[in-house]
Structures are given as structure tokens and as C-alpha cells.
N, C-alpha and C. Protein backbone atom coordinates (compact mmCIF):
# COMPACT_ATOMS: atom_id res chain seq x y z
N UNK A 1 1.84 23.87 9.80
CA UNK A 1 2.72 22.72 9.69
C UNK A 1 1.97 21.42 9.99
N UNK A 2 1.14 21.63 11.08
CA UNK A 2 0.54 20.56 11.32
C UNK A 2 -0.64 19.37 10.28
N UNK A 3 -0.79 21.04 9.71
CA UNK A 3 -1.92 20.35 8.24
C UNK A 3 -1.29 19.55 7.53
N UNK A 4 0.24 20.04 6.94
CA UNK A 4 0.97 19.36 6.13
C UNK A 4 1.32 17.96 6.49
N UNK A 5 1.35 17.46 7.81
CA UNK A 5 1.34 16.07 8.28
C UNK A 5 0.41 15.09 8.15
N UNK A 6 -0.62 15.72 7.58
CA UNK A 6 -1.91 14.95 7.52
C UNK A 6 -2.65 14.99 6.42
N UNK A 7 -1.53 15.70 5.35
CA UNK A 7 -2.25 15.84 3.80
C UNK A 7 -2.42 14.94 3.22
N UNK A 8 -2.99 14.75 1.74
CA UNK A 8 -3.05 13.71 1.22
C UNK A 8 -2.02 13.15 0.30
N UNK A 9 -1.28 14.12 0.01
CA UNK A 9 0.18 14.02 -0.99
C UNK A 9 0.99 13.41 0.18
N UNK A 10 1.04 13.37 1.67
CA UNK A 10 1.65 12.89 2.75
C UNK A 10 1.18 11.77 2.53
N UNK A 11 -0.21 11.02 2.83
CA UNK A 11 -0.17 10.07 3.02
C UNK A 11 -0.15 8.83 2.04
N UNK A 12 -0.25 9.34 0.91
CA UNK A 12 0.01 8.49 -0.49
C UNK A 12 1.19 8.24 -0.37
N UNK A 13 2.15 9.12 -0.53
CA UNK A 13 3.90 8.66 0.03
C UNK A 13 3.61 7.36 1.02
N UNK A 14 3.29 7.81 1.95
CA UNK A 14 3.48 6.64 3.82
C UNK A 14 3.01 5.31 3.05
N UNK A 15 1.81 5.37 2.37
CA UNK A 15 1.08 4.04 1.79
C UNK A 15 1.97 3.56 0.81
N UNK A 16 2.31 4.16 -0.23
CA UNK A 16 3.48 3.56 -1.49
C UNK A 16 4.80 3.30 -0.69
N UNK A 17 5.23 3.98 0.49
CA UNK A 17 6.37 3.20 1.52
C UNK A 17 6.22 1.61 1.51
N UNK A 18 5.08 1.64 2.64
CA UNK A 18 3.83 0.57 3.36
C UNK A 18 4.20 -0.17 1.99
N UNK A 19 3.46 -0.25 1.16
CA UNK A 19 3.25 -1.09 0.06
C UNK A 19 4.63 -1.70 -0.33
N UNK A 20 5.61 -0.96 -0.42
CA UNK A 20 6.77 -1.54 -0.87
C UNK A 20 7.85 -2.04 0.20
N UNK A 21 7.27 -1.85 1.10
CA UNK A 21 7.88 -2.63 2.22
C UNK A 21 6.77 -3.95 2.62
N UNK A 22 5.75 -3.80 2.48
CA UNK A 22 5.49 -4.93 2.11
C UNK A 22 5.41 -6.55 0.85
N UNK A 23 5.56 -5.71 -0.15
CA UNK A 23 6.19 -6.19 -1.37
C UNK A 23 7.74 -6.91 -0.54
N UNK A 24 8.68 -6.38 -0.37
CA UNK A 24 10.24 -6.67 0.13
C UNK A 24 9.67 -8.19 1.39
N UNK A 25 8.68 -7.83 1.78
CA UNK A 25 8.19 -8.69 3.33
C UNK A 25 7.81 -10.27 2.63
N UNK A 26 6.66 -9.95 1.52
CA UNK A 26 5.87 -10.99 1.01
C UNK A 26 7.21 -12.03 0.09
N UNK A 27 8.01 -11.12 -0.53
CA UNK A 27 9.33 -11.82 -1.41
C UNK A 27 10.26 -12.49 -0.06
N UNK A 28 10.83 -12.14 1.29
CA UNK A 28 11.27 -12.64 1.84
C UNK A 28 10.52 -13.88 2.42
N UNK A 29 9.23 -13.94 2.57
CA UNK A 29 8.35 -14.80 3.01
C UNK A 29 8.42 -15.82 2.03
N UNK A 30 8.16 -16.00 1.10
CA UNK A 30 8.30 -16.37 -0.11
C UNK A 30 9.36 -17.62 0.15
N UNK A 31 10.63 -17.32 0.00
CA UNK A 31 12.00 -17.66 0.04
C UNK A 31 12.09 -18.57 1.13
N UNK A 32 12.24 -17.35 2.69
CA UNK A 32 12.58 -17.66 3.42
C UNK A 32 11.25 -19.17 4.73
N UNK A 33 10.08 -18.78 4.11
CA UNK A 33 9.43 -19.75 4.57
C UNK A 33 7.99 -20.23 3.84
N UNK A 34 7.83 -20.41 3.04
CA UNK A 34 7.42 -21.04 1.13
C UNK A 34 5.96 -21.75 1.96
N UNK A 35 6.35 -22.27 2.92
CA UNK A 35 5.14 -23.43 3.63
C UNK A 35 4.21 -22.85 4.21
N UNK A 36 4.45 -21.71 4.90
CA UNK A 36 3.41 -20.42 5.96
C UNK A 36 2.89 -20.21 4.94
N UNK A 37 1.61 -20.53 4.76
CA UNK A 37 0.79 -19.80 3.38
C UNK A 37 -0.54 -18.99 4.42
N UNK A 38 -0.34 -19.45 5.14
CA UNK A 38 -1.32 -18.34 6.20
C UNK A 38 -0.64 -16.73 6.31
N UNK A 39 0.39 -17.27 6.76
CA UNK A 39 1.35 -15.61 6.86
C UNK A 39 1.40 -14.67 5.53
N UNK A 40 1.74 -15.79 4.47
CA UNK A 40 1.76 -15.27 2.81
C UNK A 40 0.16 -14.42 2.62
N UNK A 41 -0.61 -15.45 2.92
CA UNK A 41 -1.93 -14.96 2.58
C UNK A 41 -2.31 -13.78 3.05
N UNK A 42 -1.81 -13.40 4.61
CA UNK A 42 -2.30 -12.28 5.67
C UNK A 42 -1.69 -11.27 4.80
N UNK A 43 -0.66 -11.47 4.60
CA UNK A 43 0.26 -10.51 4.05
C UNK A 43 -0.12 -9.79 2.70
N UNK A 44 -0.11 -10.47 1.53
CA UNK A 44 -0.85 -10.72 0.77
C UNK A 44 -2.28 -9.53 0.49
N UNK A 45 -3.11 -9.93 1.49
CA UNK A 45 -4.26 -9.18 1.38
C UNK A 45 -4.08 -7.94 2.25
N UNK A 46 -2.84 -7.46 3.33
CA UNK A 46 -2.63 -6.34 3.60
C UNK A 46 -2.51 -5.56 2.67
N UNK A 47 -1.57 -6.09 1.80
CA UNK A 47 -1.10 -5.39 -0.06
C UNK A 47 -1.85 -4.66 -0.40
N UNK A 48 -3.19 -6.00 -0.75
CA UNK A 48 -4.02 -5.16 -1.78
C UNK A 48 -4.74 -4.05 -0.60
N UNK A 49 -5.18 -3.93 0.27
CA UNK A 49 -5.88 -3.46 0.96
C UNK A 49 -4.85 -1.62 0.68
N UNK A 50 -3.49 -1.80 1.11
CA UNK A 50 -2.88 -0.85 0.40
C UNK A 50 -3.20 -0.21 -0.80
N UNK A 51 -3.27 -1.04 -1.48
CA UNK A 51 -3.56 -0.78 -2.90
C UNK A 51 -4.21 -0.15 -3.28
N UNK A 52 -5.93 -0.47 -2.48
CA UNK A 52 -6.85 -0.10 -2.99
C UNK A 52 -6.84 1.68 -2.29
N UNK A 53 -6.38 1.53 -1.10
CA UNK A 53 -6.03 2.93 -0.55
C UNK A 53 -5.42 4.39 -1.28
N UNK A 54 -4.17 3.81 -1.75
CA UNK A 54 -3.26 3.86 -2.79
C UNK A 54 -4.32 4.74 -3.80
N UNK A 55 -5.38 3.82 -4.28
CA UNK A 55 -6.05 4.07 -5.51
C UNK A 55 -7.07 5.05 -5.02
N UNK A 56 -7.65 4.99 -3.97
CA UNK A 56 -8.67 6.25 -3.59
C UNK A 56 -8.18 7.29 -3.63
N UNK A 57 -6.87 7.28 -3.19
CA UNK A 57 -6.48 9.08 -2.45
C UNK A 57 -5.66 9.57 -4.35
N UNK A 58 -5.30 8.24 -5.12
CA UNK A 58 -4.56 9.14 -6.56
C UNK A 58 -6.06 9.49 -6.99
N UNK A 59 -7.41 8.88 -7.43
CA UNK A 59 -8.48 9.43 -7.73
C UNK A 59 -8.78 10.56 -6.99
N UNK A 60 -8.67 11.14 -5.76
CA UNK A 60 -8.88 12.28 -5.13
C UNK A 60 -8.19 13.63 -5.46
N UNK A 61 -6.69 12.91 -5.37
CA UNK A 61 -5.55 13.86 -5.82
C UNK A 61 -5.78 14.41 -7.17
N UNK A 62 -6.42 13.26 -7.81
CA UNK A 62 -6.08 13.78 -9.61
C UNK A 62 -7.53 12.80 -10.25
N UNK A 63 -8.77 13.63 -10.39
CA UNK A 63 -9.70 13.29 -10.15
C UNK A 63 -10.00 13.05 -11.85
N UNK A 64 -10.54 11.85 -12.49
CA UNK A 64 -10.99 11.64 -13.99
C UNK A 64 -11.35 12.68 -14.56
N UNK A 65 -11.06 12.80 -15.96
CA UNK A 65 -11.57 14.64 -16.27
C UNK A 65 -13.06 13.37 -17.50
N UNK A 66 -14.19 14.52 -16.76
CA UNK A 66 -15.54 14.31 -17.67
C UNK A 66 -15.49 13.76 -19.12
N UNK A 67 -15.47 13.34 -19.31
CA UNK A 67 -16.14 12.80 -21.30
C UNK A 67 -16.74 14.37 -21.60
């Protein structure tokens, strides 16, 4: 059981959460305070940093098939 907490099909879920709760964060920021472009920005590059995470573990999961 314990493996299953720490798989990689686990943690792609937690990150695409993460990501879209940050997406919901950056749109309220947005709106609710337009002028914080420091906060936008922090925020912002948490995203992609997701993202790129995001993108390692689907290449791992489901790896390019050869030419």
C-alpha cells in the first residue's frame, strides 16, 4: 500500500491538482488584485515549474515510441 502512495500515476494526479489550483489562484489574483505583479509573477512561474514536472513524469509514464 505504501508503494502505491508514492507512485508515479499518484503523483501526476497531486501535480495536475497543484496546477489547477493554481490556475483558479493566478485568475483570482488577476481580478482580485491586477497591481501585485510580484505575487502574479511568483505564482506564475510556480505553474510552469508544475508543468514542466507534469511533463517529465507523462514522458516516463508513456515514454516516445523510436522512429
Amino acid at each position: 500500500m505504501d508503494n502505491n502512495l508514492h507512485s508515479l500515476p499518484r503523483r501526476l494526479i497531486e501535480l495536475r491538482i497543484e496546477h489547477g489550483d493554481l490556475d483558479d489562484l493566478i485568475d483570482r489574483a488577476t481580478i482580485d488584485r491586477p497591481d501585485d505583479e510580484l505575487v502574479l509573477r511568483r505564482l506564475k512561474k510556480r505553474r510552469l515549474v508544475l508543468r514542466d514536472k507534469i511533463a517529465r513524469i507523462e514522458a516516463e509514464l508513456d515514454p516516445p515510441e523510436p522512429a
